[in-house]
Structure formats: structure tokens, C-alpha cells
C-alpha atoms as a PDB file:
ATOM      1  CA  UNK A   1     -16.626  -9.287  44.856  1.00  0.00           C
ATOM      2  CA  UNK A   2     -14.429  -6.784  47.490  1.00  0.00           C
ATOM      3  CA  UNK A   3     -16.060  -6.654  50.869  1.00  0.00           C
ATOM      4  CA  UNK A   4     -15.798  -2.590  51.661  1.00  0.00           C
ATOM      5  CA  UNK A   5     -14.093  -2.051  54.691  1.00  0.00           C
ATOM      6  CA  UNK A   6     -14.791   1.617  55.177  1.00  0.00           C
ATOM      7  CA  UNK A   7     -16.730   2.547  58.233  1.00  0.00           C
ATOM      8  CA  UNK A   8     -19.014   5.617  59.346  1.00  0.00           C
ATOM      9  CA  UNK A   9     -20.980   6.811  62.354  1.00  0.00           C
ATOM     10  CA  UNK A  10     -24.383   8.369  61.087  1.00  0.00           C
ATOM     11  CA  UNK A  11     -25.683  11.098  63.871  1.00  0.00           C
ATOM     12  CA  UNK A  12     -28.952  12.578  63.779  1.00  0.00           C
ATOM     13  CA  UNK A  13     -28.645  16.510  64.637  1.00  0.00           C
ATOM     14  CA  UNK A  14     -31.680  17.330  66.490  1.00  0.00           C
ATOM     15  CA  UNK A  15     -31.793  16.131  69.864  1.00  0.00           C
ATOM     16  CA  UNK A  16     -28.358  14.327  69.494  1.00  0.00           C
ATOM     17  CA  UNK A  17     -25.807  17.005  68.662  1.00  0.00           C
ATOM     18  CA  UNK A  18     -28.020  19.904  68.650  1.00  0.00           C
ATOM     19  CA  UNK A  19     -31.775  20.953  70.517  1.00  0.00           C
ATOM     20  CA  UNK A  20     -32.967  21.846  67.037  1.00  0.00           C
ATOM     21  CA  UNK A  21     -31.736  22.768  63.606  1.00  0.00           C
ATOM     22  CA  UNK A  22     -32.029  26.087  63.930  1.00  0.00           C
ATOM     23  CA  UNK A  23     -29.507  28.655  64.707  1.00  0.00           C
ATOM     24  CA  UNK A  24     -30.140  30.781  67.842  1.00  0.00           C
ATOM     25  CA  UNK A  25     -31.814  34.186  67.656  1.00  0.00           C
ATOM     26  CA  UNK A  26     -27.716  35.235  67.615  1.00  0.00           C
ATOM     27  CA  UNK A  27     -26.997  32.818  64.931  1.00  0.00           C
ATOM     28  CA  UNK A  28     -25.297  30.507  66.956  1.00  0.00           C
ATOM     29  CA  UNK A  29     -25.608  26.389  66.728  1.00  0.00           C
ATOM     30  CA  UNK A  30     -27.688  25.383  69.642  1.00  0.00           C
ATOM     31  CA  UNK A  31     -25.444  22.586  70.748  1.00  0.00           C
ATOM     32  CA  UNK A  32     -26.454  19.859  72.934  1.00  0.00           C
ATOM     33  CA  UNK A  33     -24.008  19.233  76.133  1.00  0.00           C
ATOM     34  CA  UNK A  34     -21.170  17.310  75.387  1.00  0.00           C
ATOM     35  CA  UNK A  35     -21.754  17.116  71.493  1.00  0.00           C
ATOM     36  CA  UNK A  36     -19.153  19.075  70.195  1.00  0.00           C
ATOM     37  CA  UNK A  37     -16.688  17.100  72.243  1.00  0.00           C
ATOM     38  CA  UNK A  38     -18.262  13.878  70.887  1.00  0.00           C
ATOM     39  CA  UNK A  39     -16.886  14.732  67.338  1.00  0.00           C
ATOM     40  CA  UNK A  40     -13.934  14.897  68.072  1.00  0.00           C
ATOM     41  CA  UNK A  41     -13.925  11.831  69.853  1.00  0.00           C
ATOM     42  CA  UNK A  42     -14.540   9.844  66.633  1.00  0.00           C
ATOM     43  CA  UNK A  43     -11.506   8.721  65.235  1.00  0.00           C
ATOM     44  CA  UNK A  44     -11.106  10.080  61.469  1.00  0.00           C
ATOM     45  CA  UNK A  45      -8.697   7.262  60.552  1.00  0.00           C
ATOM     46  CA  UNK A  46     -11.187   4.164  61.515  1.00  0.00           C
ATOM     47  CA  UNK A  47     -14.718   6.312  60.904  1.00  0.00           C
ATOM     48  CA  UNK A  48     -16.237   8.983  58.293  1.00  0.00           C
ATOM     49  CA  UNK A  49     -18.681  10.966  60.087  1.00  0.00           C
ATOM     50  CA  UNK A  50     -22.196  11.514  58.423  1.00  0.00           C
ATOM     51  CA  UNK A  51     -25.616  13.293  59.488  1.00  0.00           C
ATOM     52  CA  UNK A  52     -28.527  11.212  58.570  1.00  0.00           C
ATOM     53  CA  UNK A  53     -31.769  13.293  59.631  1.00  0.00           C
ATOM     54  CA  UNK A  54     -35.092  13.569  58.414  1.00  0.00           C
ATOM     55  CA  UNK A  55     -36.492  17.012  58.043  1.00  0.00           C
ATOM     56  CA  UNK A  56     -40.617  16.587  58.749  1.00  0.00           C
ATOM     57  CA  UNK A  57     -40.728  20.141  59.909  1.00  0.00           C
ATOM     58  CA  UNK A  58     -39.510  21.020  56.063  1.00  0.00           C
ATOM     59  CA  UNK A  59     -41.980  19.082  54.635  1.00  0.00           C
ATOM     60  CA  UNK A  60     -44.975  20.354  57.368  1.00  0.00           C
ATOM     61  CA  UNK A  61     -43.931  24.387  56.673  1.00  0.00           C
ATOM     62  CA  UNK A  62     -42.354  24.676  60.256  1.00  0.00           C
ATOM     63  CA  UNK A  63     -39.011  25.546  58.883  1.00  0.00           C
ATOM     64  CA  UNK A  64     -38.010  26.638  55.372  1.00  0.00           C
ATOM     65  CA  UNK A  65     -35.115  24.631  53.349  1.00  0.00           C
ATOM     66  CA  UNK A  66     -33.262  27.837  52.874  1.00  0.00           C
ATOM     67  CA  UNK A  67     -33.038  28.202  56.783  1.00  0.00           C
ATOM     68  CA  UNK A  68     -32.047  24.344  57.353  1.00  0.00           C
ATOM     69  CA  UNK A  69     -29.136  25.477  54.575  1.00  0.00           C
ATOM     70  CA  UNK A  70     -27.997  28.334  56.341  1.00  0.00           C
ATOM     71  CA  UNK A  71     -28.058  26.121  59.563  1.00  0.00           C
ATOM     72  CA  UNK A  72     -25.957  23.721  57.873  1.00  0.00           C
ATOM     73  CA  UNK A  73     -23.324  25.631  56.592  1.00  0.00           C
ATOM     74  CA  UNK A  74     -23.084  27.437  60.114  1.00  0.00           C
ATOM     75  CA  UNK A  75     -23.148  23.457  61.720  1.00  0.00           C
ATOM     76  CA  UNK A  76     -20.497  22.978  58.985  1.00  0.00           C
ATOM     77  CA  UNK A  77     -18.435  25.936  59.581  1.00  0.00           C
ATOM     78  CA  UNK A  78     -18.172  25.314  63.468  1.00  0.00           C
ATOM     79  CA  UNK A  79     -17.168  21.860  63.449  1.00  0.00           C
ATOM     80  CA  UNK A  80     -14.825  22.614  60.941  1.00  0.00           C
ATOM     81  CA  UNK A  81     -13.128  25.217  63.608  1.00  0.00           C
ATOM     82  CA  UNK A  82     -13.358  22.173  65.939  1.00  0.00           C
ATOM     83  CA  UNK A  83     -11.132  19.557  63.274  1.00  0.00           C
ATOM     84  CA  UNK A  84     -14.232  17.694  62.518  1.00  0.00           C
ATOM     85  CA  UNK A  85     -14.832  16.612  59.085  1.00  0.00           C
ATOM     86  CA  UNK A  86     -18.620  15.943  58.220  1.00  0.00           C
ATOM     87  CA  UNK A  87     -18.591  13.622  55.213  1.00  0.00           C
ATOM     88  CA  UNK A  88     -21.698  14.672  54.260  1.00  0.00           C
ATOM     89  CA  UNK A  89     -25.105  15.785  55.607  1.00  0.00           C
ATOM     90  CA  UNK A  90     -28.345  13.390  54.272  1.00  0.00           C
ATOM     91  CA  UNK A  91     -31.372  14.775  54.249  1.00  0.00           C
ATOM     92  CA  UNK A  92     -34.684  14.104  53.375  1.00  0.00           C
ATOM     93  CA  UNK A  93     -37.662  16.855  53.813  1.00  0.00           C
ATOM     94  CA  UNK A  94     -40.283  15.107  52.299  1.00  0.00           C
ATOM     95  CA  UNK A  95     -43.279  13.529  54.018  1.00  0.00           C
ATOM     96  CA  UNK A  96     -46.643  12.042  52.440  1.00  0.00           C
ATOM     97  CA  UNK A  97     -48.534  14.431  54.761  1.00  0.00           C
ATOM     98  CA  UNK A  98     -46.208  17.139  53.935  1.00  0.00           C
ATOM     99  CA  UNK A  99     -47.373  20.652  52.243  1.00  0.00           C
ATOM    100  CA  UNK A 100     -46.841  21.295  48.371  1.00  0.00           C
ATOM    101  CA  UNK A 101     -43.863  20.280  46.478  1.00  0.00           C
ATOM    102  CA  UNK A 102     -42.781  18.527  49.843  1.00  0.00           C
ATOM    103  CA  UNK A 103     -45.928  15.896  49.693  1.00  0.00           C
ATOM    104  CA  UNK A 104     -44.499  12.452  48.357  1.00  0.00           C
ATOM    105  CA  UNK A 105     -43.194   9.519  49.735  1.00  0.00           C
ATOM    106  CA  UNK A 106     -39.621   8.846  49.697  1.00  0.00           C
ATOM    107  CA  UNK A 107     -36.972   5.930  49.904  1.00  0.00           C
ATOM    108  CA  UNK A 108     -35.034   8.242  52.043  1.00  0.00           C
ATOM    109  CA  UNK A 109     -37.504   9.213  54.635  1.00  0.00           C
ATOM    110  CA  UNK A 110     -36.758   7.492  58.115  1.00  0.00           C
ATOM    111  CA  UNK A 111     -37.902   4.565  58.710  1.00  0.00           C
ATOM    112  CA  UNK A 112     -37.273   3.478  54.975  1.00  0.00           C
ATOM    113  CA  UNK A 113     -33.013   2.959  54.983  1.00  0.00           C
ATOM    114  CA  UNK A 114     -32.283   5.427  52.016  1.00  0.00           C
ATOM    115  CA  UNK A 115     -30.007   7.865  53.308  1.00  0.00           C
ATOM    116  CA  UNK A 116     -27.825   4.914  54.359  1.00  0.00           C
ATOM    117  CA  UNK A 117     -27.901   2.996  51.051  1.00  0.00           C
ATOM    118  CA  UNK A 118     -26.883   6.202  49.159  1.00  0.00           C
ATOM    119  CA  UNK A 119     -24.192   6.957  51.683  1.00  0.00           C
ATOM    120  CA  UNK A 120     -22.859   3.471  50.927  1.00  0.00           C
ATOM    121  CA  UNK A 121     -22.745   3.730  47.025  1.00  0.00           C
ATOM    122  CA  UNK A 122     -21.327   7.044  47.249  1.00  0.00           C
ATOM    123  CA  UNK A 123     -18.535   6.285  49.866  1.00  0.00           C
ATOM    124  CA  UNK A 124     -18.117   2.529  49.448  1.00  0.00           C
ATOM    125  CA  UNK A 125     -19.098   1.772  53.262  1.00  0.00           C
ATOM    126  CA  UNK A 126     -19.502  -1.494  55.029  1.00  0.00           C
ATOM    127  CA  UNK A 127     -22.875  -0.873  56.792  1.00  0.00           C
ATOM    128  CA  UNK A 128     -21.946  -3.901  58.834  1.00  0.00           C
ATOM    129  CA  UNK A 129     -19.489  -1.581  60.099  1.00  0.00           C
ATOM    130  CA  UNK A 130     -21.049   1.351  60.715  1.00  0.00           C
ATOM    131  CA  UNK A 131     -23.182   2.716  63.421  1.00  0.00           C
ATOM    132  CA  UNK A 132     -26.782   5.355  63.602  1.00  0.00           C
ATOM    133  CA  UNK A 133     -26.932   7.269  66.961  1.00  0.00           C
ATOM    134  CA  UNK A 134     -30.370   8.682  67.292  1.00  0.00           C
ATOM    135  CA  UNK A 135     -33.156   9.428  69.528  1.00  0.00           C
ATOM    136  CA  UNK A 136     -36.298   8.672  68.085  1.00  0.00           C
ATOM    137  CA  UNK A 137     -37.338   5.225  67.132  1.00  0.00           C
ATOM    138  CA  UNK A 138     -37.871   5.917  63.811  1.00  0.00           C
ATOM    139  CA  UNK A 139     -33.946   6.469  63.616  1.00  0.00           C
ATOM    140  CA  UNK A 140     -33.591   2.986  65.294  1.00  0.00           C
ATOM    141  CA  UNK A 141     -35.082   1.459  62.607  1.00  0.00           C
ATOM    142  CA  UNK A 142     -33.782   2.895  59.589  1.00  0.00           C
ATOM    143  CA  UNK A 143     -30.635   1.914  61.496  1.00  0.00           C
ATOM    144  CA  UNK A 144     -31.281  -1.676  61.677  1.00  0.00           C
ATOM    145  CA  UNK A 145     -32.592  -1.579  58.400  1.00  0.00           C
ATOM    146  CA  UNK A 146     -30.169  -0.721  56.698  1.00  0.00           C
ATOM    147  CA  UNK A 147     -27.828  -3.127  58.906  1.00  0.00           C
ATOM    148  CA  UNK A 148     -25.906  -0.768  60.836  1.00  0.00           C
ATOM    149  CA  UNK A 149     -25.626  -1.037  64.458  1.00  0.00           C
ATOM    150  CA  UNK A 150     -27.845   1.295  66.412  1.00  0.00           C
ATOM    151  CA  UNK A 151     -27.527   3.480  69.947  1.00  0.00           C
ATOM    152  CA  UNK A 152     -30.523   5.543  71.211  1.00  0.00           C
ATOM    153  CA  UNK A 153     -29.421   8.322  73.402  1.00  0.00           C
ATOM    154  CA  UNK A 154     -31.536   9.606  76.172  1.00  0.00           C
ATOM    155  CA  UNK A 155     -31.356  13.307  75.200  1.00  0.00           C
ATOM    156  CA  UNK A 156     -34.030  14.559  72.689  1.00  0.00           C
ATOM    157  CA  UNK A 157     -36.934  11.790  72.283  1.00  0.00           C
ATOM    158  CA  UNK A 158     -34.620   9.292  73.883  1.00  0.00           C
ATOM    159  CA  UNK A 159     -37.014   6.824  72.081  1.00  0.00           C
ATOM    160  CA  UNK A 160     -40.132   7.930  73.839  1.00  0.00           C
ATOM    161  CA  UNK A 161     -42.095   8.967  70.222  1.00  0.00           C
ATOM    162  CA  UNK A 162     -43.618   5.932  70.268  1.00  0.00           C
ATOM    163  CA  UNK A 163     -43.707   5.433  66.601  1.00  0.00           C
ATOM    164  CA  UNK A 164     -42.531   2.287  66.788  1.00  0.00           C
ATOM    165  CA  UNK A 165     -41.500  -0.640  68.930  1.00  0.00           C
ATOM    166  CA  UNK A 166     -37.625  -1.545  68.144  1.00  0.00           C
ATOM    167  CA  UNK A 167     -34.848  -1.813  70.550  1.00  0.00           C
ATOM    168  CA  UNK A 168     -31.977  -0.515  69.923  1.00  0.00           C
ATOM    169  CA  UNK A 169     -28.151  -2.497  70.011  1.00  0.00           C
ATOM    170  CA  UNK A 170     -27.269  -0.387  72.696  1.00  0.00           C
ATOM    171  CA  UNK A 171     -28.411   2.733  74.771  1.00  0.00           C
ATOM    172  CA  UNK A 172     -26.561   5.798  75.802  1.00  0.00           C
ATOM    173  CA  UNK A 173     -27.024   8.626  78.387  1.00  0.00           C
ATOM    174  CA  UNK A 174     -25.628  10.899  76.039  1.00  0.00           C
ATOM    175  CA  UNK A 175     -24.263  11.684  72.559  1.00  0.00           C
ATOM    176  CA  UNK A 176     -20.854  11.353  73.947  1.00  0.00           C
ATOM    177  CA  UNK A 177     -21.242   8.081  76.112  1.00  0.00           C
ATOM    178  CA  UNK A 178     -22.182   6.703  72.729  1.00  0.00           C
ATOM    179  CA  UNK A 179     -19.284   7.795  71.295  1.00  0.00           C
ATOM    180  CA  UNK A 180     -17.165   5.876  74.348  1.00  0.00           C
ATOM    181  CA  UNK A 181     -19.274   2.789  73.576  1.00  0.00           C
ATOM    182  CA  UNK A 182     -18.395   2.547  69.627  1.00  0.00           C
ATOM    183  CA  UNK A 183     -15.042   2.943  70.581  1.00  0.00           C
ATOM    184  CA  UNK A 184     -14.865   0.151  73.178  1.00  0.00           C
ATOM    185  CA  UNK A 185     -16.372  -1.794  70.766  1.00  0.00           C
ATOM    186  CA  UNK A 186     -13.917  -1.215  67.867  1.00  0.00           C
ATOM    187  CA  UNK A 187     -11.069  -1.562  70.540  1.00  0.00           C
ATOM    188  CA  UNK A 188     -12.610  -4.816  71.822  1.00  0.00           C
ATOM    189  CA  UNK A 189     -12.661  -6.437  67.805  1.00  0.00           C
ATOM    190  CA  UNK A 190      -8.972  -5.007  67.635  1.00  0.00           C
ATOM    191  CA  UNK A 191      -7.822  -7.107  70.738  1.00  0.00           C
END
């Protein structure tokens, strides 16, 4: 059986690249400092970029899909300008607290490691490979439990929800010192 080889960096969007996943009141992505230049930091030829997030505030009636859609084709659009290609954006608005047709459980609700495992059948990754930046704890753990290697970034929660207790394998100020720190690590196994 072939070992995949191909590698990804999963981001969450709110408080990582963006303060929330909603456009502005001008319709503009409400980028975080330093995201955009993040993204195109990764390296396209070693890593796919992916957005793993869960969407509570769908399943809670905060936000409507249809907006988190038009969001995400405007998130899309823009880092398409910039030469990023997103891979794909996983998301999962359901929650067993959540409000009508968005009240269930699901395997790909953070902490559970869903969105990863799909991600891996559908683009043959190595999860050993691949890395979660997040800043909530419950995106820590869906990172480690799925087996990827995990930074928490001290923007958004920066791991002060308290949902759980996990450390992370490494911390970063920012979205884009976590960026730095994959690639000294990939440039570190390359030496």
C-alpha cells in the first residue's frame, strides 16, 4: 500500500485569516493583519491550501448559509486576485444544540476530525504531513486528531475558549509567523 505524499495546510478563517466570516457593511473581506500575505507565503508546489472551519453561528441562526456562501465566493475571488489557490473550503454548520434542520451531530463538527479525513480521501493527503492553524482549542484537537501537526495563533481566541485542555505542537503570534514556522520546518526535514 502507497504512502501519500501530498501535503496541505488547513486554516481556520475566523480569527486566523479573517475577524469574522462576514463581508463588511461595503462587501469587503474583513482580513486579519498579515493574512493575506500569509497565503502567499505557502508554497503551492510542497502544500495545497484548505479552510477547515466550523460554522456554530450557522447552526445557532446568527448567520444564514446563503451569507457564509456569498462570503466565500468573495474570500475566493480575492485570494484568487492575490495567486492563491484554495483547494477547497470544509465546512460544517451543524451543531446538536443548533436550530432546525441544523440540529444533529456530525463527524465533521470540530473536535470530531471529519473535515480532515474527507480532505484526505478526496485529495490523497498524508495527514502526517500536513498542518491545522487555528485559534480555538477545539481546532487544536481536531488537529491532533486527525494526526496533523497543530499551531494556535494568538489572534482570535488564541486558545483562550476554554473548551478544552490540549496543547498545541507549536504557537504563533500571528497567522503569518505560523506560516514562517511550517516553512522552517519543511526546510529543516529537507537539509
Amino acid at each position: 500500500m502507497r504512502i501519500p505524499d501530498k501535503q496541505a495546510v488547513f486554516f481556520e478563517l475566523d480569527g486566523v485569516l479573517v475577524e469574522r466570516a462576514q463581508l463588511d457593511d461595503n462587501g469587503e473581506v474583513p482580513w486579519l493583519p498579515g493574512a493575506k500575505d500569509a497565503l502567499t507565503h505557502v508554497d503551492p508546489r510542497i502544500f495545497s491550501i484548505f479552510i477547515a472551519t466550523a460554522r456554530e453561528d450557522i447552526a445557532m441562526g446568527r448567520m444564514r448559509e446563503r451569507d457564509f456562501k456569498k462570503f466565500c465566493e468573495r474570500f475566493l475571488a480575492e485570494c484568487e486576485l492575490l495567486g492563491v489557490t484554495i483547494r477547497k473550503i470544509y465546512s460544517c454548520p451543524y451543531h446538536p444544540k443548533g436550530k432546525a434542520r441544523f440540529r444533529k451531530e456530525s463527524v465533521f463538527r470540530k473536535p470530531a476530525p471529519g473535515l480532515f479525513k474527507i480532505a484526505q480521501q478526496e485529495f490523497d493527503l498524508n495527514l502526517a504531513r500536513c498542518w491545522k492553524i487555528g485559534h480555538r482549542t477545539t481546532d487544536i484537537l481536531a488537529g491532533q486528531r486527525a494526526g496533523v501537526g497543530t499551531i494556535l495563533v494568538a489572534t482570535g481566541d488564541g486558545g483562550r475558549d476554554g473548551t478544552f485542555y490540549v496543547e498545541p505542537h507549536r504557537y504563533a503570534r500571528h497567522v503569518r509567523d505560523a506560516v514562517a514556522q511550517i516553512q522552517e520546518f519543511e526546510l529543516a526535514l529537507r537539509c
